[in-house]
C-alpha atoms as a PDB file:
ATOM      1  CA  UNK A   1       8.924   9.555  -9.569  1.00  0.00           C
ATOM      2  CA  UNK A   2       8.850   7.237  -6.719  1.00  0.00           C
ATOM      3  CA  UNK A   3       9.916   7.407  -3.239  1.00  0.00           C
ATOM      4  CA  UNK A   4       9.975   5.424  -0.184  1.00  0.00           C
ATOM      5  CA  UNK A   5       9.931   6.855   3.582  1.00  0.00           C
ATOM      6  CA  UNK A   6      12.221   4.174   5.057  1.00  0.00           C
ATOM      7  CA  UNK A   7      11.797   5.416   8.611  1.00  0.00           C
ATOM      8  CA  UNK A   8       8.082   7.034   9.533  1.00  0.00           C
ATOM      9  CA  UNK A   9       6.503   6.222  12.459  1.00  0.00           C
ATOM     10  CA  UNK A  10       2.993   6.555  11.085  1.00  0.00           C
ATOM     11  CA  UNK A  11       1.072   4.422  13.873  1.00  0.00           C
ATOM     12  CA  UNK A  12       1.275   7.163  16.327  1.00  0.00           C
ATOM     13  CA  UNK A  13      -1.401   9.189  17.693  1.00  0.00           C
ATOM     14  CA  UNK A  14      -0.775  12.179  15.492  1.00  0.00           C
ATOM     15  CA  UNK A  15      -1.856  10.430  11.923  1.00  0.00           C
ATOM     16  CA  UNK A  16      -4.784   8.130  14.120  1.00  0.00           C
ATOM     17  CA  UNK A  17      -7.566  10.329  12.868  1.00  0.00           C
ATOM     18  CA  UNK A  18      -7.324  10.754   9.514  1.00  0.00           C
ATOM     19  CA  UNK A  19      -4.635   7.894   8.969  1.00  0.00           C
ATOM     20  CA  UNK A  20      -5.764   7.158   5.458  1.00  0.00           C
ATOM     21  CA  UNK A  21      -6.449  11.120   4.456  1.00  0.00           C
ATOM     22  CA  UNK A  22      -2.484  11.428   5.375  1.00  0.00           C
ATOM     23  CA  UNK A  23      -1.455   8.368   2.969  1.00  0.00           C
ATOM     24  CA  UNK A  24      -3.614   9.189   0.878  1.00  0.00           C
ATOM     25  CA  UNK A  25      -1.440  12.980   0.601  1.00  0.00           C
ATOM     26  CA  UNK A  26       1.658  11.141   0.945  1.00  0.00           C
ATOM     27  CA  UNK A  27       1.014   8.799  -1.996  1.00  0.00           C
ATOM     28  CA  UNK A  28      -0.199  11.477  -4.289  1.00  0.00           C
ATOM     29  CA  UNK A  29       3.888  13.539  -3.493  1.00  0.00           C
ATOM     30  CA  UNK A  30       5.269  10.263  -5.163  1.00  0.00           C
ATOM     31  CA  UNK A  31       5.562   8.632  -1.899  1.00  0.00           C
ATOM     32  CA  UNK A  32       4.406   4.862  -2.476  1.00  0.00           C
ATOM     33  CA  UNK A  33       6.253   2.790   0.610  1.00  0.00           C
ATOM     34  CA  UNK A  34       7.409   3.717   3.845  1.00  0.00           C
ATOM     35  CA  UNK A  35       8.080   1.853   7.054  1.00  0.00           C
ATOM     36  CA  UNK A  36       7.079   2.058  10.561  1.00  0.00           C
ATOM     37  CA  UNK A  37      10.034   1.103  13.159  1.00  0.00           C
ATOM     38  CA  UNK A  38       8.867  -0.880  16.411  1.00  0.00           C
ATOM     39  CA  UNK A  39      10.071   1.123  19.247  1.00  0.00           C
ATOM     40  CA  UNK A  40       7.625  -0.781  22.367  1.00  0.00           C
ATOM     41  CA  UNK A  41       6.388  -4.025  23.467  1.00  0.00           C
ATOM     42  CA  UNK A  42       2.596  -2.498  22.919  1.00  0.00           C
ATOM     43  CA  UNK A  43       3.340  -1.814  18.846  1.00  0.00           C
ATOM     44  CA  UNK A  44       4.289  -5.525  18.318  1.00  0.00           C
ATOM     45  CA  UNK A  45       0.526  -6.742  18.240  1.00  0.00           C
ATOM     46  CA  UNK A  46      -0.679  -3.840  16.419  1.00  0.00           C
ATOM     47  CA  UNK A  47       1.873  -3.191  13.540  1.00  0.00           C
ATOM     48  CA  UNK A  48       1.264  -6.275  11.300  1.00  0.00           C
ATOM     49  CA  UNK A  49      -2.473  -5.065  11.702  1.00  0.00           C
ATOM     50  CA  UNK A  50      -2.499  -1.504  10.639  1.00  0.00           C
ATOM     51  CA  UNK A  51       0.003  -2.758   7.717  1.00  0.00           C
ATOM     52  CA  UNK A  52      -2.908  -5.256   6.659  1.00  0.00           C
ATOM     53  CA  UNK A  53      -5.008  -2.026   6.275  1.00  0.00           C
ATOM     54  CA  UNK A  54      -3.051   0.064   4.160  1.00  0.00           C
ATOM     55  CA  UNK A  55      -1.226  -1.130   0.610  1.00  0.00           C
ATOM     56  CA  UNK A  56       2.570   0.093   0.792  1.00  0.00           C
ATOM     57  CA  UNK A  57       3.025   0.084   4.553  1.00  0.00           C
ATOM     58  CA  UNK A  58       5.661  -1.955   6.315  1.00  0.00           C
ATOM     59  CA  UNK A  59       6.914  -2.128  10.094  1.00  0.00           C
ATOM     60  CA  UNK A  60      10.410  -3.241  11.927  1.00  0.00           C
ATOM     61  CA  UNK A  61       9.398  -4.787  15.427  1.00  0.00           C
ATOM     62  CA  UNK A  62      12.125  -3.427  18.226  1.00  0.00           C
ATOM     63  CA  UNK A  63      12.781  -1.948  21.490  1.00  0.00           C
ATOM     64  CA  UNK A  64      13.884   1.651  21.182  1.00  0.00           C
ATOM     65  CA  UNK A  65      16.503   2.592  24.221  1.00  0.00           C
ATOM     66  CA  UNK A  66      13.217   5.351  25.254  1.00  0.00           C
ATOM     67  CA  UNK A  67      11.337   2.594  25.929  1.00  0.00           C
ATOM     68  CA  UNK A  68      13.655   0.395  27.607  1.00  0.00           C
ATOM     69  CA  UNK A  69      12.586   1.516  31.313  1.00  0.00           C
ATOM     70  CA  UNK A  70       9.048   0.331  30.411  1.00  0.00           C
ATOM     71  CA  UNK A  71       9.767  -2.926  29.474  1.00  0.00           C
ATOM     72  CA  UNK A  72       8.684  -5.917  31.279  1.00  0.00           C
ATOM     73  CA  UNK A  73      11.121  -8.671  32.351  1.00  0.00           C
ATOM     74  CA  UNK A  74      10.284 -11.048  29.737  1.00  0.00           C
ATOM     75  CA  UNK A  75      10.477  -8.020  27.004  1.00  0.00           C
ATOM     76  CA  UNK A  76      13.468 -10.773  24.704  1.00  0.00           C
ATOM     77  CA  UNK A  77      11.001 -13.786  24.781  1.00  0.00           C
ATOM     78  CA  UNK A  78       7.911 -11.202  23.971  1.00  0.00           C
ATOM     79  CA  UNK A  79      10.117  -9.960  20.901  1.00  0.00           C
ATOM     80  CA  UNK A  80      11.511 -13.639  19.559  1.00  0.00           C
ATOM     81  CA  UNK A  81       7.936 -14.784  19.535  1.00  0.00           C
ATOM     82  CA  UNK A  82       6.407 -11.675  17.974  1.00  0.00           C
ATOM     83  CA  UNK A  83       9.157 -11.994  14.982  1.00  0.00           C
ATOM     84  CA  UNK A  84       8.628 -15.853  14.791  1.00  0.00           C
ATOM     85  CA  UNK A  85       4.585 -15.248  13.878  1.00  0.00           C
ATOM     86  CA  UNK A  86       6.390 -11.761  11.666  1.00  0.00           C
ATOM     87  CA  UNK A  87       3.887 -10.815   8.672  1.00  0.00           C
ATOM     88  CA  UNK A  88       5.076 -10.660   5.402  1.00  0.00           C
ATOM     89  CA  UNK A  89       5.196  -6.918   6.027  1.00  0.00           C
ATOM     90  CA  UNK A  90       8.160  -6.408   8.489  1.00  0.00           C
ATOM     91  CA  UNK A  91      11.388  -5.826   6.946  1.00  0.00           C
ATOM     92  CA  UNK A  92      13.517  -5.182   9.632  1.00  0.00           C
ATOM     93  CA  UNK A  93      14.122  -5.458  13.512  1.00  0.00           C
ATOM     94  CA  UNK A  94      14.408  -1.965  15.132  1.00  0.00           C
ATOM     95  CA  UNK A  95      14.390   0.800  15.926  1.00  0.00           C
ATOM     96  CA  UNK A  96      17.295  -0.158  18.301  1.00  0.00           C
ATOM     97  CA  UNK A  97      20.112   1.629  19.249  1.00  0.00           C
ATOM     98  CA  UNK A  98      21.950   3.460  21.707  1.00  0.00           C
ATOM     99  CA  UNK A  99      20.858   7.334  23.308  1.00  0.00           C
ATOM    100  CA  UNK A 100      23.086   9.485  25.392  1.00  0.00           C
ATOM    101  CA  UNK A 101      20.678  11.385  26.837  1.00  0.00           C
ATOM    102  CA  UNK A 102      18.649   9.074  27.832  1.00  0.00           C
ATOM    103  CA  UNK A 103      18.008   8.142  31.402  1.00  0.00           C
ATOM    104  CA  UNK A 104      18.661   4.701  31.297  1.00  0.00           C
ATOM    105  CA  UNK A 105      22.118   3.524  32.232  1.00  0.00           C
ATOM    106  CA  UNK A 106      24.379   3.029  29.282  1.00  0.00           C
ATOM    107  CA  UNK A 107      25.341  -0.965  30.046  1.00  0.00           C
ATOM    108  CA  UNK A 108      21.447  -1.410  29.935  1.00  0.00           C
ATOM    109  CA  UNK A 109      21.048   0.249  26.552  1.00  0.00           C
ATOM    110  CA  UNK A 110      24.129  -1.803  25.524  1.00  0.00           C
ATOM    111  CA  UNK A 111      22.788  -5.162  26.673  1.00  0.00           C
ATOM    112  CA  UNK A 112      19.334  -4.097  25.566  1.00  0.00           C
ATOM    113  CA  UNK A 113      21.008  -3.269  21.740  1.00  0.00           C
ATOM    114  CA  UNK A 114      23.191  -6.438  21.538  1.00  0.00           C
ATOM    115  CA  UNK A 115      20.252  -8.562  22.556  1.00  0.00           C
ATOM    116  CA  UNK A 116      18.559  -7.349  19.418  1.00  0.00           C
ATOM    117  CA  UNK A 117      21.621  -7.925  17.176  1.00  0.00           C
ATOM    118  CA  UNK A 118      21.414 -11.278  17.995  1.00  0.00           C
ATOM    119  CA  UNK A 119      17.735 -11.703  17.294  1.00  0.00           C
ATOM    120  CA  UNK A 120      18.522  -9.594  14.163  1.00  0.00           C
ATOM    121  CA  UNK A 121      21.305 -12.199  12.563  1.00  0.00           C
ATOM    122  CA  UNK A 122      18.799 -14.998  13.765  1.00  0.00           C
ATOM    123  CA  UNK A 123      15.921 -13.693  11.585  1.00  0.00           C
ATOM    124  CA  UNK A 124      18.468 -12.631   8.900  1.00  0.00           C
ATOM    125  CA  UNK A 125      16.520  -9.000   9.399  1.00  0.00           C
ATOM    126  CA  UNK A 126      18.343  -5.586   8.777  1.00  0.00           C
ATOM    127  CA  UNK A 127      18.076  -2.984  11.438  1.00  0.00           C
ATOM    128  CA  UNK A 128      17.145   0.402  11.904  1.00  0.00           C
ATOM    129  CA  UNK A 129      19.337   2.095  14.262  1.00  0.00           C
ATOM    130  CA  UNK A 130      18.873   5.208  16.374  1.00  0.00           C
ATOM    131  CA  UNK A 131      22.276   6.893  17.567  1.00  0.00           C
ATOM    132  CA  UNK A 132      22.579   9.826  19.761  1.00  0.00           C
ATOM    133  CA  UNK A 133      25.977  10.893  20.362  1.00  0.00           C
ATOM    134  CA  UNK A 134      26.946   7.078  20.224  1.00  0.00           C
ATOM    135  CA  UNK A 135      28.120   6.214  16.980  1.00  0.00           C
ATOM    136  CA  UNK A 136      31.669   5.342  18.017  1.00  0.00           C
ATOM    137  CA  UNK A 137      29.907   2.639  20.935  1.00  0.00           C
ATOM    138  CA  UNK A 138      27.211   1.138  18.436  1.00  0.00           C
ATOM    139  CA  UNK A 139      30.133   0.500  15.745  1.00  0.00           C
ATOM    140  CA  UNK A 140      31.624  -1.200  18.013  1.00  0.00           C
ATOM    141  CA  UNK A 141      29.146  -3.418  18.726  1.00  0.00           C
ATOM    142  CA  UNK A 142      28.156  -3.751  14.950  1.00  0.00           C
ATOM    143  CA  UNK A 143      31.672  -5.072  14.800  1.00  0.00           C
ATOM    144  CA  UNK A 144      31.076  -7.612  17.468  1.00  0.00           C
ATOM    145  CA  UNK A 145      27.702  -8.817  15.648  1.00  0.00           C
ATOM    146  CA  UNK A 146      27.537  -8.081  12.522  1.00  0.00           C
ATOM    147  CA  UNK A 147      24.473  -8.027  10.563  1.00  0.00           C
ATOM    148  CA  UNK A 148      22.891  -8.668   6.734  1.00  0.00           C
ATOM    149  CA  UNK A 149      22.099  -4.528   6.892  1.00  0.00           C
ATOM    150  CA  UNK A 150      20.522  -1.955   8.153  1.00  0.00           C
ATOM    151  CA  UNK A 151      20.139   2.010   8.373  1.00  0.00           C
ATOM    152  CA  UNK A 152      21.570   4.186  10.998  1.00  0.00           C
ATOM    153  CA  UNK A 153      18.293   6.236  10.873  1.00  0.00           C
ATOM    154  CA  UNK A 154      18.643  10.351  10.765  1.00  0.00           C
ATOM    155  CA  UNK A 155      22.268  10.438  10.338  1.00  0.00           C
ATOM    156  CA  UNK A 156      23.962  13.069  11.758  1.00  0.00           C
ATOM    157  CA  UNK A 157      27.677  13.113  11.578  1.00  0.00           C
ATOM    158  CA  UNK A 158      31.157  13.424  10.142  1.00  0.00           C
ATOM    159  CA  UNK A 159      32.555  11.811   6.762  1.00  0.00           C
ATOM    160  CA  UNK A 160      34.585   9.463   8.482  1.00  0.00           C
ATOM    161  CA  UNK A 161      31.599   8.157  10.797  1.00  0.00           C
ATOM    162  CA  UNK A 162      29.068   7.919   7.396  1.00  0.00           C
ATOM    163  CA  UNK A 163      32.312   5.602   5.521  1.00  0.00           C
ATOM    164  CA  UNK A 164      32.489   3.658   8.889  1.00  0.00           C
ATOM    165  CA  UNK A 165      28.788   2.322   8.803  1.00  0.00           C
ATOM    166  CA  UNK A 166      29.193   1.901   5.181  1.00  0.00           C
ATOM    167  CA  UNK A 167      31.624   0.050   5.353  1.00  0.00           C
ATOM    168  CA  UNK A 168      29.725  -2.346   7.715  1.00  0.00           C
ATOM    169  CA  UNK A 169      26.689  -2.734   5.089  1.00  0.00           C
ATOM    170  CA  UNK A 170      24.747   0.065   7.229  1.00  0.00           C
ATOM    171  CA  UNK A 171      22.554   2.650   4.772  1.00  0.00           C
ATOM    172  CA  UNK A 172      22.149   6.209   5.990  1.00  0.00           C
ATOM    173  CA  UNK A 173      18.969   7.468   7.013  1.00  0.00           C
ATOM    174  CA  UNK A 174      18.762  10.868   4.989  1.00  0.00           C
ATOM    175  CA  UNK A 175      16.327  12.891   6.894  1.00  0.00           C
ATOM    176  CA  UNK A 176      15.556  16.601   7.714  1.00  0.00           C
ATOM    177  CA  UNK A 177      18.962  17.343   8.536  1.00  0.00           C
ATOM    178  CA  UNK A 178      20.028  17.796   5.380  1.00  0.00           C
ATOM    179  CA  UNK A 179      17.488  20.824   5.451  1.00  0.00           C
ATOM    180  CA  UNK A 180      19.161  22.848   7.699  1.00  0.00           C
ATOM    181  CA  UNK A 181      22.286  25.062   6.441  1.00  0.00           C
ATOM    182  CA  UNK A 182      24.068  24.713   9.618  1.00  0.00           C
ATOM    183  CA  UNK A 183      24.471  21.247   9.821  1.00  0.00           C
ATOM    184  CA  UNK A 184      27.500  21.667   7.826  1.00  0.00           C
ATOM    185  CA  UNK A 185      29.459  18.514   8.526  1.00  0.00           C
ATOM    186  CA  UNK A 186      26.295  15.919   8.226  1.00  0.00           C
ATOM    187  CA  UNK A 187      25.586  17.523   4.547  1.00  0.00           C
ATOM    188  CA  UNK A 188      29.295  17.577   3.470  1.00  0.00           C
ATOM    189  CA  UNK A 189      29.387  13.861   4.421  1.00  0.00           C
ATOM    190  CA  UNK A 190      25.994  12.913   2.747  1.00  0.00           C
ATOM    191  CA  UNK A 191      27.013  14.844  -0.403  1.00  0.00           C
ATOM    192  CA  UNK A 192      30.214  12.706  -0.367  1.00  0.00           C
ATOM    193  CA  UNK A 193      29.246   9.316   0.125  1.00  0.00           C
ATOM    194  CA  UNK A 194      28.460   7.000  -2.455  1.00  0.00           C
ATOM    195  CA  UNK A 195      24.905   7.487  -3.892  1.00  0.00           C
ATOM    196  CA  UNK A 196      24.497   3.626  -2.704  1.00  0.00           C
ATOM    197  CA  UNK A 197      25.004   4.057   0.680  1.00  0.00           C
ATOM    198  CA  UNK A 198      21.374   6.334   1.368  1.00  0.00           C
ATOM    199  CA  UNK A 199      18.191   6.128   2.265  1.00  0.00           C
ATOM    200  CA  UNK A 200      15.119   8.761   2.147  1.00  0.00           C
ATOM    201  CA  UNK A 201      13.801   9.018   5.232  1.00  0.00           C
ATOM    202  CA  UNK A 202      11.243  11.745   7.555  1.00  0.00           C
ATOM    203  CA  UNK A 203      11.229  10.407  11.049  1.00  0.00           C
ATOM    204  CA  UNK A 204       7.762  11.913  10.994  1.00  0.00           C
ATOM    205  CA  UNK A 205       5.855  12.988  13.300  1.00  0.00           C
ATOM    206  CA  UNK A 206       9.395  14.160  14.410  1.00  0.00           C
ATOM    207  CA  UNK A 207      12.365  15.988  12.585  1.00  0.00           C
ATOM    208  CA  UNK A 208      10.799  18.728  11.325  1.00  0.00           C
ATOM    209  CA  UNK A 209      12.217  20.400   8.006  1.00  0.00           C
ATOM    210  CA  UNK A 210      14.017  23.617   8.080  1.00  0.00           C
ATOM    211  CA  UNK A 211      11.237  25.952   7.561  1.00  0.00           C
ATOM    212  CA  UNK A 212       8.652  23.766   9.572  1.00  0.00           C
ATOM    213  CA  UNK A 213      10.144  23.796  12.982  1.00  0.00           C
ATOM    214  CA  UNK A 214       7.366  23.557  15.700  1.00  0.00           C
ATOM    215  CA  UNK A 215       5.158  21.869  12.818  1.00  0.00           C
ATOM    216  CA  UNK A 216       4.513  17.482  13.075  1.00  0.00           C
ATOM    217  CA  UNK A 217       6.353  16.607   9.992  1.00  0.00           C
ATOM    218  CA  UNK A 218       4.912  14.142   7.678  1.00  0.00           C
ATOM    219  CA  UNK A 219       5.725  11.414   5.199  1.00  0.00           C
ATOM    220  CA  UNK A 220       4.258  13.641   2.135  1.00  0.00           C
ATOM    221  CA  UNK A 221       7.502  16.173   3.411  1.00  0.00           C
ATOM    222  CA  UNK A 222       9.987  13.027   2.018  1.00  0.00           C
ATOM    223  CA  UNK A 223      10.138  14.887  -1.687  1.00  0.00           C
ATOM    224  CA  UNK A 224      11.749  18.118  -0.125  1.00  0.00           C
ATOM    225  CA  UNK A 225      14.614  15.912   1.396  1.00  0.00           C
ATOM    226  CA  UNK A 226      15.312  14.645  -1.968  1.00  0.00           C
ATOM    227  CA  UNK A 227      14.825  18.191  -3.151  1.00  0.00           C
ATOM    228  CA  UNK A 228      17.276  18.765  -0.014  1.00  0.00           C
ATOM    229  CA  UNK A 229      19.965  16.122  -1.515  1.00  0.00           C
ATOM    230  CA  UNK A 230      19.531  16.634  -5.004  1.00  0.00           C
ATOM    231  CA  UNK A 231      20.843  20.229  -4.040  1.00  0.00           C
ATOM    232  CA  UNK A 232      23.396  18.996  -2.339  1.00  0.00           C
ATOM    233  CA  UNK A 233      24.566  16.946  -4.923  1.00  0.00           C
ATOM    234  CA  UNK A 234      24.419  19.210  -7.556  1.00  0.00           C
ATOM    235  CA  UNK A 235      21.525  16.231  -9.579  1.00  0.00           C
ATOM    236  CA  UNK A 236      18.120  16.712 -10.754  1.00  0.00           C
ATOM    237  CA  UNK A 237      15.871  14.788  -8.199  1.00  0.00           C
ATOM    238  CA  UNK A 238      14.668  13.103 -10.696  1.00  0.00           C
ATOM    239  CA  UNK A 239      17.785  11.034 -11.935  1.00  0.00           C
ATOM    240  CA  UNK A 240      18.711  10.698  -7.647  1.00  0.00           C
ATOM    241  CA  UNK A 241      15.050   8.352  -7.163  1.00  0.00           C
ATOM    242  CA  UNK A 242      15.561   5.349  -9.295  1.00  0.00           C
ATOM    243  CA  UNK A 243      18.561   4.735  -7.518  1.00  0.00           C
ATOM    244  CA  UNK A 244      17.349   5.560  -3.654  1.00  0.00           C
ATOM    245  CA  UNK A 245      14.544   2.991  -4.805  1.00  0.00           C
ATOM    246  CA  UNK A 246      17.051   0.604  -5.515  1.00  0.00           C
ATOM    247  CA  UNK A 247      18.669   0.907  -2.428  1.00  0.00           C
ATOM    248  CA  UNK A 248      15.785   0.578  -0.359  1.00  0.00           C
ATOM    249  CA  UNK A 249      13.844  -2.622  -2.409  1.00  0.00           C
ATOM    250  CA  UNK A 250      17.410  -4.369  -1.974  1.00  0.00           C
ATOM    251  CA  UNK A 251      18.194  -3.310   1.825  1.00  0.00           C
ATOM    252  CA  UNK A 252      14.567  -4.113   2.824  1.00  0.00           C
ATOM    253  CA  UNK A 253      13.894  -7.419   0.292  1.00  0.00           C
ATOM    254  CA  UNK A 254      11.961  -6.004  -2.093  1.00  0.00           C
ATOM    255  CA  UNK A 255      13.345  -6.991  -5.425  1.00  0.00           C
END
């Protein structure tokens, strides 16, 4: 059984010192692809590199809405010319999106996220999307500038919001959520949707598993959010993964 991590941010600090001990781990749990979202200007040099070193790793290039305040002027120019020399090994443009809670202003993060869309339906590139607390303002804008795909990475929400990116081409990130009993409305609506419409997905180092909390999660963690959905769904895990791989190799270009 097969799985791929479709959003793992495996370049940071946390898996440096024994990167390929962690794949290695990973790849033994079933776990054979994942990708690594772009969320500064100083990952765009480095991501086609480490994806040279390792067989099964892929990267998005993107300015996450964290990152925004650190960007230099010329940050659009720096990203158009880092997706024009692209590797064969990025799939997507992101992580982008929109964050309440961030610091910077909202009409930033907005310009800042439509700026990308653009660049997005220019390279014909899905995008990984990070959403806090804005899915109503980033559907709008997916409206405006539509896209060939993408994933709205950790999904957290109601039926109604999973059925509106859906219906805009937009996967859902399945992630640790899931895990947790409480998030009641997120796993109704993921045990709804259309088998299709999802993703596998750890966020790691972040969103830690219910029963890990305080712990850096890891891509080898991705077969207990299956186990997670599979429950969920009342399926074997087993008969879930052909089709999750299906989703991903078509959303991502690789079949």
């Amino acid at each position: 059984m097969r799985m791929t991590d479709s959003h793992c941010h495996f370049d940071f600090d946390v898996f440096s010192a024994q990167r390929a001990q962690h794949w290695q781990q990973a790849q033994q749990l079933g776990v054979h692809r994942l990708v690594i979202p772009g969320v500064a200007e100083n990952q765009w040099l480095h991501l086609p590199e480490l994806c040279e070193q390792y067989s099964g790793l892929y990267y998005g290039l993107g300015l996450h809405p964290w990152w925004l305040a650190h960007a230099t002027a010329h940050w659009q120019g720096r990203l158009r010319n880092a997706l024009k020399k692209k590797s064969v090994h990025c799939v997507a443009l992101g992580e982008i999106g929109l964050d309440q809670s961030c610091s910077v202003r909202a009409e930033q993060q907005e310009a800042a996220l439509v700026a990308q869309l653009k660049l997005a339906n220019e390279f014909a590139l899905p995008v990984l999307l990070h959403s806090h607390k804005t899915h109503d303002r980033i559907l709008k804008w997916l409206r405006r500038y539509p896209v060939v795909g993408g994933v709205i990475h950790g999904f957290s929400g109601s039926l109604q919001e999973a059925e509106a990116f859906w219906a805009l081409g937009i996967h859902l990130g399945v992630g640790g959520t899931i895990t947790y009993p409480r998030a009641n409305k997120t796993r109704q609506a993921i045990a709804a949707m259309p088998l299709e419409s999802l993703v596998l997905e750890t966020d790691a180092p972040d969103m830690p598993l219910s029963g890990f909390q305080g712990q850096d999660n890891h891509p080898a963690q991705l077969p207990l959010v299956l186990d997670a959905l599979a429950e969920l769904r009342e399926r074997d895990p087993a008969t879930l993964a052909p089709q999750l791989e299906q989703n991903v190799a078509t959303l991502f270009g690789w079949c």
